[in-house]
Protein backbone atom coordinates (compact mmCIF):
# COMPACT_ATOMS: atom_id res chain seq x y z
CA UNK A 1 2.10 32.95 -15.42
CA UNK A 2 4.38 32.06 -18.19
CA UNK A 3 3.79 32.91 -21.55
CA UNK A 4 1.54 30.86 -24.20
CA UNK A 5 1.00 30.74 -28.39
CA UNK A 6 -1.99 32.74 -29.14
CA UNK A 7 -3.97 32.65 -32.50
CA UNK A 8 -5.83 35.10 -33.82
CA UNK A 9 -7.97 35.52 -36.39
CA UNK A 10 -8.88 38.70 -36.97
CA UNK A 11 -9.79 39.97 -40.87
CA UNK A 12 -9.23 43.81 -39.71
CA UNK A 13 -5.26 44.26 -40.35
CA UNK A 14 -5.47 47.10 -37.78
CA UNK A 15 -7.86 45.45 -34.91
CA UNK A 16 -5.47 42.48 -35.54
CA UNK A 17 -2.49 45.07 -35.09
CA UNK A 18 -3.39 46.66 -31.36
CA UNK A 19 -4.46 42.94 -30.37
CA UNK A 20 -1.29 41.84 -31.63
CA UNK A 21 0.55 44.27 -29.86
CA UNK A 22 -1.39 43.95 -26.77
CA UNK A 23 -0.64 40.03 -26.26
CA UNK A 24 2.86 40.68 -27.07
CA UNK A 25 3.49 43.11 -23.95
CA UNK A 26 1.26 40.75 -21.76
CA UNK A 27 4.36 38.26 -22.77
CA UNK A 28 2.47 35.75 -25.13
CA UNK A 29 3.71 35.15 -28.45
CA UNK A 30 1.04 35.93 -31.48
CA UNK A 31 0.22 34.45 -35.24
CA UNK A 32 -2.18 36.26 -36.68
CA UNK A 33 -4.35 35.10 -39.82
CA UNK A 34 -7.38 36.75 -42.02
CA UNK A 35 -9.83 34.36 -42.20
CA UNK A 36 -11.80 31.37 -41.06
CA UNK A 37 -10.48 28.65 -43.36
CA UNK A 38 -6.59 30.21 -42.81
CA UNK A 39 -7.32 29.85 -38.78
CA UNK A 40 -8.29 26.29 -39.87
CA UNK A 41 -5.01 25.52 -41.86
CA UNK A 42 -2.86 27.12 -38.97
CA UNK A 43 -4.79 24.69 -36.79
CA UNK A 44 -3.31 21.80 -38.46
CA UNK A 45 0.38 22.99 -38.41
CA UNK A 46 0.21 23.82 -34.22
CA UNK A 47 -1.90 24.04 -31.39
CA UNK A 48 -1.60 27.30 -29.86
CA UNK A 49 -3.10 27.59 -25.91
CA UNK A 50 -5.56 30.12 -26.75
CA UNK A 51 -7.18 31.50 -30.17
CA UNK A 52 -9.34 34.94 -30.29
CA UNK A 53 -11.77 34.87 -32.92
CA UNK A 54 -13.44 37.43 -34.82
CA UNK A 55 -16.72 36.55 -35.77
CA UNK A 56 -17.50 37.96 -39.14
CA UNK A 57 -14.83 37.10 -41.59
CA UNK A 58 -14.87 36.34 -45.18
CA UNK A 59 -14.61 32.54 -46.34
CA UNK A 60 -15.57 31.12 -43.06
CA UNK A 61 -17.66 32.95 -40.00
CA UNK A 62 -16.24 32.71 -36.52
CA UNK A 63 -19.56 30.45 -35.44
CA UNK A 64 -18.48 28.22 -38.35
CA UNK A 65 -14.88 28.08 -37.45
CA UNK A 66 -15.70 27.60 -33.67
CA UNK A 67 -17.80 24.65 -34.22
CA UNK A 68 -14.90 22.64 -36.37
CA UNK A 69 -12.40 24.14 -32.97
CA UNK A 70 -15.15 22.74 -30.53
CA UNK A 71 -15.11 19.25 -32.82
CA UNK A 72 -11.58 18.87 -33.34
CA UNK A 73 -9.21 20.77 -30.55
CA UNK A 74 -12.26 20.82 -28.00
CA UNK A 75 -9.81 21.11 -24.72
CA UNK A 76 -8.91 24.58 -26.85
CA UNK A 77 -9.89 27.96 -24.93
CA UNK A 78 -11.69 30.11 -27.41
CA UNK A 79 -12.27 33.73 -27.27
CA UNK A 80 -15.11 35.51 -29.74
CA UNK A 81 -14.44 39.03 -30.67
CA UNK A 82 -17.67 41.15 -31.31
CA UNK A 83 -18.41 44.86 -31.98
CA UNK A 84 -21.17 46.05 -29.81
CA UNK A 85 -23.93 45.88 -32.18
CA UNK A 86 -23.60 42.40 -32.77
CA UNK A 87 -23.67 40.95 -28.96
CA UNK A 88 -26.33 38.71 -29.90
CA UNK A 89 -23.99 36.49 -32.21
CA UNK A 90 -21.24 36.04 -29.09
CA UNK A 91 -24.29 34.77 -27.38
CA UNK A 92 -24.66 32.80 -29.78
CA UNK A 93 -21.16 31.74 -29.57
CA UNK A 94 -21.03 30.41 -25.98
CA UNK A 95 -23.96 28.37 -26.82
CA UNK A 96 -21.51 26.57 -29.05
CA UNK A 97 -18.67 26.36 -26.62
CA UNK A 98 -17.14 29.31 -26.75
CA UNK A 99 -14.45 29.86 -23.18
CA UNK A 100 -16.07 33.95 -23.42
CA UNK A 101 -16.18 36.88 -25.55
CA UNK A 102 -14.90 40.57 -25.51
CA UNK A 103 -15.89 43.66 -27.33
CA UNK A 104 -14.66 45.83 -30.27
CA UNK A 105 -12.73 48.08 -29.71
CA UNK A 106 -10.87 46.97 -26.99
CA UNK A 107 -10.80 48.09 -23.77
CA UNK A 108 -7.25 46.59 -23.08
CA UNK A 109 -7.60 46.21 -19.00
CA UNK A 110 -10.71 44.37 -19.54
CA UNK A 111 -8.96 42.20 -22.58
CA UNK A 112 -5.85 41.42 -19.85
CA UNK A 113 -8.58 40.12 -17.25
CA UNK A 114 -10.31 37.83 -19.85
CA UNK A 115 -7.07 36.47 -20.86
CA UNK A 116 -5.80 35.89 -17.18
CA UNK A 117 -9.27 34.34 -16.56
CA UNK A 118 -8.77 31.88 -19.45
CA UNK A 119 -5.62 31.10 -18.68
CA UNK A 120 -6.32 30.36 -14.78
CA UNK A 121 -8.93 28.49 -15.83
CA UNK A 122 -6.90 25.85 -17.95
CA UNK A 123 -4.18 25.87 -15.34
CA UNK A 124 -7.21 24.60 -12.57
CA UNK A 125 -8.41 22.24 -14.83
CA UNK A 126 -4.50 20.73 -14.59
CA UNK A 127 -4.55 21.07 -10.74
CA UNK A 128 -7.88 19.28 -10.28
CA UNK A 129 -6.58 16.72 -12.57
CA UNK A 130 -3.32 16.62 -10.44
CA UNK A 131 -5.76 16.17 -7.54
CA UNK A 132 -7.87 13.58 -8.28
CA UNK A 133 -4.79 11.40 -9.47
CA UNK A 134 -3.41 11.81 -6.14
CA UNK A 135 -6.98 11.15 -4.26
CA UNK A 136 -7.87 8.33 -6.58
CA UNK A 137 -4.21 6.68 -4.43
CA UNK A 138 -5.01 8.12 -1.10
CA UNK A 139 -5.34 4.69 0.61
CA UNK A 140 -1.79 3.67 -0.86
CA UNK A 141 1.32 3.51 1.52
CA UNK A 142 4.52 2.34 1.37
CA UNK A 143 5.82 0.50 4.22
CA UNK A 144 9.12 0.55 5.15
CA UNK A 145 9.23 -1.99 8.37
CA UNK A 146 12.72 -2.76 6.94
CA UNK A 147 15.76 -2.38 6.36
CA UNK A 148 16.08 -2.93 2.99
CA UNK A 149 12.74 -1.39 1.71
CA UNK A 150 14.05 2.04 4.28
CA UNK A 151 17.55 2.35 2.48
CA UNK A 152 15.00 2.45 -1.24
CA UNK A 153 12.65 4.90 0.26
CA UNK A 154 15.51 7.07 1.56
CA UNK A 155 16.96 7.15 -1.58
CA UNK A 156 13.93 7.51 -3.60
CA UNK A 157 13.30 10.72 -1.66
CA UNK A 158 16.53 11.98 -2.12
CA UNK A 159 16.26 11.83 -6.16
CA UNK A 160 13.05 12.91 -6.28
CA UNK A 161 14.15 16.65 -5.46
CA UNK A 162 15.66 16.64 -8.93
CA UNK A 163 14.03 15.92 -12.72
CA UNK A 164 16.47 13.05 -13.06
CA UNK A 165 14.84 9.81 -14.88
CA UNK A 166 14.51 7.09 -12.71
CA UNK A 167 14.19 3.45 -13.70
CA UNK A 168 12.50 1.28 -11.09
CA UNK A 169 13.68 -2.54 -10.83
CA UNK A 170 12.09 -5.54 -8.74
CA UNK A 171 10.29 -8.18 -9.86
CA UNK A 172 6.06 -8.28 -10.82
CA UNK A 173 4.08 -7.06 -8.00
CA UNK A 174 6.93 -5.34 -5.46
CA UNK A 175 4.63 -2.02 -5.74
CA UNK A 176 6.86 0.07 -8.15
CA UNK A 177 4.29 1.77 -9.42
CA UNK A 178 3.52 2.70 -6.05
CA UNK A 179 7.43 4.33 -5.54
CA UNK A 180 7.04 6.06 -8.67
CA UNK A 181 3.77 7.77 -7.83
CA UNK A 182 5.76 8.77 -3.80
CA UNK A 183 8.32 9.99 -5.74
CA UNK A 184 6.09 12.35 -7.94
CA UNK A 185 3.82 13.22 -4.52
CA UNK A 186 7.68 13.92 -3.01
CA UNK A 187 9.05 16.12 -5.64
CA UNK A 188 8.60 19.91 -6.48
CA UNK A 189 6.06 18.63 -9.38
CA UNK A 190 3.89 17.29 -6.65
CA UNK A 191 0.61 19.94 -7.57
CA UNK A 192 1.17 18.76 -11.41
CA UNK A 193 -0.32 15.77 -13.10
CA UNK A 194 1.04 12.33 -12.51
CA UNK A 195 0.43 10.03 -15.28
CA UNK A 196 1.04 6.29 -15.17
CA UNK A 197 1.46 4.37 -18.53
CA UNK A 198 1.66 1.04 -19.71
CA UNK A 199 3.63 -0.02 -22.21
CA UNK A 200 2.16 -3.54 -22.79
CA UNK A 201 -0.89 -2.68 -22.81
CA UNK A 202 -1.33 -1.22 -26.16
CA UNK A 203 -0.26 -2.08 -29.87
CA UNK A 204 2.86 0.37 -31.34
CA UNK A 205 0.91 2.46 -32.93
CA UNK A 206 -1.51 2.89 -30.26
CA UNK A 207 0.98 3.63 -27.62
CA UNK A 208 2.96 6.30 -29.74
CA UNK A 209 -0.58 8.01 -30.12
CA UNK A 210 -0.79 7.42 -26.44
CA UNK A 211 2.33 9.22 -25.39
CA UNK A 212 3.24 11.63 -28.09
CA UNK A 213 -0.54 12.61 -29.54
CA UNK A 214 -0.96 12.42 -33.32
CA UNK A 215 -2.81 14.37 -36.31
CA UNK A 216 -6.15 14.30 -37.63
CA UNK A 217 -5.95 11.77 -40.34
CA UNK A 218 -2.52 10.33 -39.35
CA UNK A 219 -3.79 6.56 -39.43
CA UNK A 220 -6.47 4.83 -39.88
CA UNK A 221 -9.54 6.25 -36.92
CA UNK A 222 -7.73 9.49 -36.49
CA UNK A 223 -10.49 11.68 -36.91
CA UNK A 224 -9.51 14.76 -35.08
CA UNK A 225 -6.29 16.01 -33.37
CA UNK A 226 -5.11 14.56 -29.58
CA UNK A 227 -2.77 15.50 -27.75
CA UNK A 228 -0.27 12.86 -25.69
CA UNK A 229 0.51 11.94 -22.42
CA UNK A 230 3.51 14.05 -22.69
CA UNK A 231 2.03 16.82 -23.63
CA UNK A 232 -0.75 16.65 -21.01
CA UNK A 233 1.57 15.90 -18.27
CA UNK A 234 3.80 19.18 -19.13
CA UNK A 235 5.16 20.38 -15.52
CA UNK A 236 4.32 16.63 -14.16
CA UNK A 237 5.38 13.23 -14.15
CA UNK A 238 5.29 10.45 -16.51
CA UNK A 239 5.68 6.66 -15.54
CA UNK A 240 6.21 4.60 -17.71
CA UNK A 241 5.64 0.69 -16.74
CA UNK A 242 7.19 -2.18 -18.11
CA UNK A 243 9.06 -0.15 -19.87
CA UNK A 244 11.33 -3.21 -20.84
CA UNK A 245 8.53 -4.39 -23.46
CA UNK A 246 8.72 -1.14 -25.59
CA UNK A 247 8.88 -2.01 -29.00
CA UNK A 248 11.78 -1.11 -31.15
CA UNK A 249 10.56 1.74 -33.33
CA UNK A 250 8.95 3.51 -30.19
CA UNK A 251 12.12 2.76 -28.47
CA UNK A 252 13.64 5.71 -30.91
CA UNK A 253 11.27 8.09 -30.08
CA UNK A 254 11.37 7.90 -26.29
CA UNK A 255 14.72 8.23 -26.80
CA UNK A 256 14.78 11.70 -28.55
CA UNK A 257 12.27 12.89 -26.06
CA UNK A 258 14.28 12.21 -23.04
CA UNK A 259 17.41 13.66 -25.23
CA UNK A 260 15.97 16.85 -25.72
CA UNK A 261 12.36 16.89 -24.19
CA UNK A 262 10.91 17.33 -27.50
CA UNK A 263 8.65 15.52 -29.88
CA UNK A 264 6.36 15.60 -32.83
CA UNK A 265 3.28 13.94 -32.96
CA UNK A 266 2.19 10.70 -35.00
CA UNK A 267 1.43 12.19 -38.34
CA UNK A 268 2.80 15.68 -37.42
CA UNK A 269 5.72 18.00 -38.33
CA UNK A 270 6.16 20.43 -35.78
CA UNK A 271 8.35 19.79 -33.00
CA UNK A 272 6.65 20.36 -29.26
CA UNK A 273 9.05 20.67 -26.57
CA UNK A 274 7.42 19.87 -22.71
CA UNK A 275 9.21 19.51 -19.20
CA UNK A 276 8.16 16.56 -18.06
CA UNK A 277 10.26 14.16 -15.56
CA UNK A 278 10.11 10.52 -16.51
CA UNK A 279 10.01 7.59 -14.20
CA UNK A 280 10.35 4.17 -15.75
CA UNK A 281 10.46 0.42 -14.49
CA UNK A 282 10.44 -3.36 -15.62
CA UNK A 283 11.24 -6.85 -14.30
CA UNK A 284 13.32 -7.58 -17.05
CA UNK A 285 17.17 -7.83 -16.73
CA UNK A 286 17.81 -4.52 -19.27
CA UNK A 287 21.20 -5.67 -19.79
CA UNK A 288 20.60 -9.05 -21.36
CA UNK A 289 18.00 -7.53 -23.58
CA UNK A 290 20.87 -5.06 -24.47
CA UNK A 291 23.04 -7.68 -25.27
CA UNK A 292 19.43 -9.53 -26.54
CA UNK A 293 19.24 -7.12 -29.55
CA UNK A 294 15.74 -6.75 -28.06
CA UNK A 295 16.46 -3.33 -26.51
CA UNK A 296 18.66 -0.21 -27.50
CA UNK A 297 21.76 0.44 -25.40
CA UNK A 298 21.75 4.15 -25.58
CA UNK A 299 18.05 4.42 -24.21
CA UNK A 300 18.79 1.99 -21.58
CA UNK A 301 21.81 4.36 -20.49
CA UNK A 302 19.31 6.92 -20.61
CA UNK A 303 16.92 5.88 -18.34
CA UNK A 304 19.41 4.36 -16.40
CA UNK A 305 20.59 7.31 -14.97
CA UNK A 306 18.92 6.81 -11.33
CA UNK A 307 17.99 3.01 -11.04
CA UNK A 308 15.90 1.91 -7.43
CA UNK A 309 15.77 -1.91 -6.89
CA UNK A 310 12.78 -3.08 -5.08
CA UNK A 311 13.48 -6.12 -2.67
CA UNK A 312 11.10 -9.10 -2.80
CA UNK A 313 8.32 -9.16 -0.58
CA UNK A 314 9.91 -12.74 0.71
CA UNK A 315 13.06 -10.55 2.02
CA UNK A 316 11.20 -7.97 3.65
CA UNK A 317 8.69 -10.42 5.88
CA UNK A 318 8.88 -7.62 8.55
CA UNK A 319 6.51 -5.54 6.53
CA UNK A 320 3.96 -8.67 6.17
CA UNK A 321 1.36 -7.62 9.00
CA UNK A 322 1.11 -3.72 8.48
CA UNK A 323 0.65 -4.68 5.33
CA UNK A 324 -2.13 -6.86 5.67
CA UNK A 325 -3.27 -4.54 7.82
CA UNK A 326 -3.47 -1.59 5.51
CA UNK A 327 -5.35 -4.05 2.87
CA UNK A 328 -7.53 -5.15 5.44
CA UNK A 329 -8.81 -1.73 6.35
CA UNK A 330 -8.89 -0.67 2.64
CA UNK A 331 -11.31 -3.63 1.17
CA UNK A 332 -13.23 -3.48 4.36
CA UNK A 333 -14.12 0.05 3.64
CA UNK A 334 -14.75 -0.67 0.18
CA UNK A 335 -17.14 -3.77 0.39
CA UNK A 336 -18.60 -1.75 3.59
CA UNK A 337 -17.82 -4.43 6.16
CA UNK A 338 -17.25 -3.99 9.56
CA UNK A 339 -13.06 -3.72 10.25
CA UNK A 340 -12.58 -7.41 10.88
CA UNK A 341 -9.18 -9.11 12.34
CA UNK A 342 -6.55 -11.18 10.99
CA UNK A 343 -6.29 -14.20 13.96
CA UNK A 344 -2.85 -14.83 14.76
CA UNK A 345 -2.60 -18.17 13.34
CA UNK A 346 -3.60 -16.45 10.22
CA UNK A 347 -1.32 -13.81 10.30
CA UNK A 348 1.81 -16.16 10.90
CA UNK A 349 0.50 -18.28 8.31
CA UNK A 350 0.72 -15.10 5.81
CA UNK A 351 4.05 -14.08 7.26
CA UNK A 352 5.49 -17.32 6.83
CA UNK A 353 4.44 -17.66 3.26
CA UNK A 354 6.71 -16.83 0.47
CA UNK A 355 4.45 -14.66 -2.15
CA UNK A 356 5.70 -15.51 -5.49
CA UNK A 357 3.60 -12.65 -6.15
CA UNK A 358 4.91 -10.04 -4.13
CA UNK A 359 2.68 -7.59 -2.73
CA UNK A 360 0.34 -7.27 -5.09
CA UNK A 361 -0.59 -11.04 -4.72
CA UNK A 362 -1.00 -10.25 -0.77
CA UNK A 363 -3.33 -7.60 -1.69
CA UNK A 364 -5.08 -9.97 -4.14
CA UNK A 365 -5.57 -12.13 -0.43
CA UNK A 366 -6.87 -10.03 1.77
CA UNK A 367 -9.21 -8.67 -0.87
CA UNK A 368 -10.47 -11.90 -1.70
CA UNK A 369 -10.47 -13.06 1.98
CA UNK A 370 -12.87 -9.79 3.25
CA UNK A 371 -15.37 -10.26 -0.35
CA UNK A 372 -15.85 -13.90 0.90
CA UNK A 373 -15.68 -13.87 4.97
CA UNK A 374 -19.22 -13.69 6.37
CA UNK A 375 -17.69 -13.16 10.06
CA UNK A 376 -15.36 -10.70 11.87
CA UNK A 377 -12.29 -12.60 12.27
CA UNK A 378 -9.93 -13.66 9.27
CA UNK A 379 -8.66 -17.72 9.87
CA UNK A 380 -6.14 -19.80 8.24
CA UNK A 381 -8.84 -21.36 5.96
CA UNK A 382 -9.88 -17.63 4.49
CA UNK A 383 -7.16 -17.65 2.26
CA UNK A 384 -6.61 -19.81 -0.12
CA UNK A 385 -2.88 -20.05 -0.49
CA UNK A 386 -0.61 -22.61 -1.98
CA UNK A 387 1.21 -24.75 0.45
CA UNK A 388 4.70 -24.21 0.17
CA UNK A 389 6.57 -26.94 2.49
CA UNK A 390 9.04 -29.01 1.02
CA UNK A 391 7.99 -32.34 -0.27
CA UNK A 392 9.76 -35.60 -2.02
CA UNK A 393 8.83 -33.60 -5.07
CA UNK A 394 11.22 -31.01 -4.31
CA UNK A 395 13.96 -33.27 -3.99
CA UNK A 396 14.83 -33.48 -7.74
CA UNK A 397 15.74 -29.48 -7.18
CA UNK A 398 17.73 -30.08 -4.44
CA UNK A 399 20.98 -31.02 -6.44
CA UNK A 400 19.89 -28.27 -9.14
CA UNK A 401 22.35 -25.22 -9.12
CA UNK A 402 20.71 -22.13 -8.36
CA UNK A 403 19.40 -20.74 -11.15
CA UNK A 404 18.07 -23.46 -12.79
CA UNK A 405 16.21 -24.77 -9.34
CA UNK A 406 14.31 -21.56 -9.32
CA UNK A 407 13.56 -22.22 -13.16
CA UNK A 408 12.02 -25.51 -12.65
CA UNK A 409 10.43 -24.34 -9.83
CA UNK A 410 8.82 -21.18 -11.23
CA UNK A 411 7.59 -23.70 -13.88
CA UNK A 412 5.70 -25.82 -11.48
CA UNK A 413 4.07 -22.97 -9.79
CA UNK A 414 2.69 -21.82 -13.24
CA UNK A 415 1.58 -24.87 -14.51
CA UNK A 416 0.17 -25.96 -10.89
CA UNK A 417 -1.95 -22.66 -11.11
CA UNK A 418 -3.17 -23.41 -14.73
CA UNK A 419 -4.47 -26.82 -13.86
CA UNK A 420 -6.27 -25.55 -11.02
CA UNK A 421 -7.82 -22.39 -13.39
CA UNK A 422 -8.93 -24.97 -15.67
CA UNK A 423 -6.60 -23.82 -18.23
CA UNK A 424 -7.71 -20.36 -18.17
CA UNK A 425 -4.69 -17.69 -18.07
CA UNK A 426 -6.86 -14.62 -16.52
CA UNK A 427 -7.74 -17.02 -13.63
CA UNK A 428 -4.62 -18.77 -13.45
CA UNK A 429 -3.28 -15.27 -12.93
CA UNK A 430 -5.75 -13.72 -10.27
CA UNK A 431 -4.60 -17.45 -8.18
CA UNK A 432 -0.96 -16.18 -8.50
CA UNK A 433 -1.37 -12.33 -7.88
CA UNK A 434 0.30 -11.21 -11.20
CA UNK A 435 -0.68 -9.35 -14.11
CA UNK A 436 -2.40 -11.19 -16.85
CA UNK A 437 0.38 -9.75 -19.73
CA UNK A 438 2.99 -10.51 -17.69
CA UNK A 439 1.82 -14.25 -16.86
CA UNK A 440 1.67 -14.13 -20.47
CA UNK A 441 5.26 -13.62 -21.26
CA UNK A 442 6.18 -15.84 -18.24
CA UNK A 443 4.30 -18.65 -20.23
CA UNK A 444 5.42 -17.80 -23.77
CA UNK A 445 9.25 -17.87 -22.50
CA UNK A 446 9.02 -21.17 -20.30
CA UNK A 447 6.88 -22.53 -23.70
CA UNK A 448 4.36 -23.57 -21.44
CA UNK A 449 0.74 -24.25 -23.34
């Protein structure tokens, strides 16, 4: 087990000494402080892994100082030092959280089990975490039933041996953050924590505090210390989603990180350096927001290191049934249905149609077929799907060159959903199988109201 940053307070210069010395040849690396309220100021320059507090101290008691530790750092193991008449107080002590206790003076094979303990402990905690990211996705699959979508997965598998950053492309809904969690399950970080992160989803400030952590007091409803994503996911992998979106400012920081693997937090001065393996992805054409001004050029080279381009569901139709299949079996199990059938007429009617949506919008169909279907077998008429055929209307497109055909026509898909939501953007967007952020920016840039 590697080595960790171990506090201790300890007002006894020569108790402090042989416990000192002791954590040093167990490999850790040791501050040692006098008193309560020093342990406290320490506390807000770094986070060690692991303090050892003495309770009776000058200034500020170990029970005092444990309860502002429990309050403020309360993922941080704690261990109360005691002499033998005063047992009774490390009682005391666990009551308030304390991770256990060992007595004055040491015996030093019993001290080296209590540390190993602690430390074991904190390393399951990470492992069960790791586990219930990867049960919480147990019914998700990729399906390769092509060629295209075989030549990504092949690739994805090879690159996933390494801690090379990876940036996912494909448009809304192709299941990247599906690839990005195979390639974590594939890679030597597998038993480590996979966390997913999205960077739409939150404000600037928010989604610095997110990923990098920040200081008690660093803005406004700080009250204690966190730590970030990156932090958290030390030894894992981060994926970062919609990564295109990042603001500016944050833009900076991500870069240093993947630079050097190194950060501070919001509010903080001390630099924290991590191994963590990034996987990123967007929609967005990177290189026009390059030349956009809207995104930096060195990060993009950055994360561009590895890029993985996920085909549109429309030109992989092979995978269509298995699909639907998986889907099928999943919702079924969840609304606790009996395993009902997709008819054939069904099933060719969902192969044949053209998912502006992608995958997630054929998930979005099947779901919403099994919640609604009273019977065993899935028709036609269970899923309510736009028809696609070409009519006169289409005939103004026809002369269109490419690009601008597929504008106009990604226009009149939106606006046909809106009118049929009523106007309203989180239905319009369950109707079309996208996120409702992204059908936001779709909107906003086609400056449709």
């Amino acid at each position: 087990m590697m080595g960790i940053q171990i506090l201790v307070v300890e007002d006894n210069p020569d108790s402090a000494t042989v416990l000192r010395d002791r954590l040093h040849a167990m490999g850790h690396e040791v501050m040692t402080v006098g008193d309560g309220q020093a342990a406290l100021e320490a506390l807000q320059q770094f986070t060690p892994g692991l303090i050892f507090l003495d309770i009776e101290m000058p200034k500020l008691n170990g029970i005092e100082v444990l309860k502002r530790v429990r309050k403020e750092w309360p993922e941080l193991p704690t261990i109360i030092m005691t002499a033998y008449g005063t047992v009774q107080r490390a009682v005391e002590a666990m009551k308030e959280g304390a991770t256990d206790f060992v007595a004055k003076p040491f015996d030093m094979e019993y001290l080296t089990l209590v540390v190993g303990k602690t430390l074991e402990r904190g390393e399951l905690k990470r492992e069960v975490t790791a586990l219930r990211s990867e049960i919480e996705s147990r019914f998700d699959q990729l399906v390769a039933a092509s060629p295209k979508m075989e030549e990504v997965i092949q690739s994805a598998k090879k690159v996933a041996q390494s801690d090379t950053t990876v940036l996912l492309l494909g448009e809304s809904g192709t299941g990247k953050d599906l690839l990005a969690r195979s390639i974590h399950n594939w890679s030597p970080r597998r038993n480590r924590i996979f966390k997913p992160v999205n960077c739409v989803a939150l404000s600037e400030e928010l989604l610095a505090s997110e990923l990098f952590g920040h200081e008690k007091g660093s803005f406004t409803g700080a009250s204690s210390q966190k730590r970030g994503i990156m932090e958290v996911a030390d030894g894992g992998t981060v994926f970062l989603d919609e990564i295109g979106d990042m603001k500016p400012g944050l833009q900076a920081k991500l870069l240093r990180f993947l630079q050097n693997r190194e950060f501070d937090r919001v509010g903080g001065t001390r630099t924290i350096k991590v191994d963590v393996r990034v996987v990123a992805a967007t929609n967005r054409d990177l290189r026009q927001a390059v030349k956009g001004g809207t995104f930096r050029e060195d990060l993009f080279f950055r994360l561009n290191v590895v890029n993985l381009t996920l085909p549109p569901l429309r030109e992989r139709k092979e995978e269509i049934p298995q699909l639907a299949e998986l889907f099928l079996k999943k919702y079924c199990r969840d609304a606790k249905k009996p395993v009902m059938q997709i008819s054939p007429p069904a099933m060719k009617m969902l192969t044949a149609y053209p998912w502006p949506g992608n995958v997630r919008e054929l998930q979005n169909a099947i779901e919403r077929a099994v919640v609604l279907k009273t019977g065993e077998m899935l028709t036609p008429e269970d899923f309510a799907l736009q028809p696609m055929e070409a009519s006169s209307e289409d005939a103004p497109r026809q002369n269109l060159p490419f690009h601008e055909a597929v504008e106009q026509y990604k226009r009149e898909i939106l606006e046909r959903a809106l009118a049929k939501a009523g106007g309203n953007q989180t239905r319009a967007a369950e109707l079309l199988g996208l996120q409702r952020t992204y059908l936001a920016r779709l909107l906003k840039q086609m400056e449709i109201k």
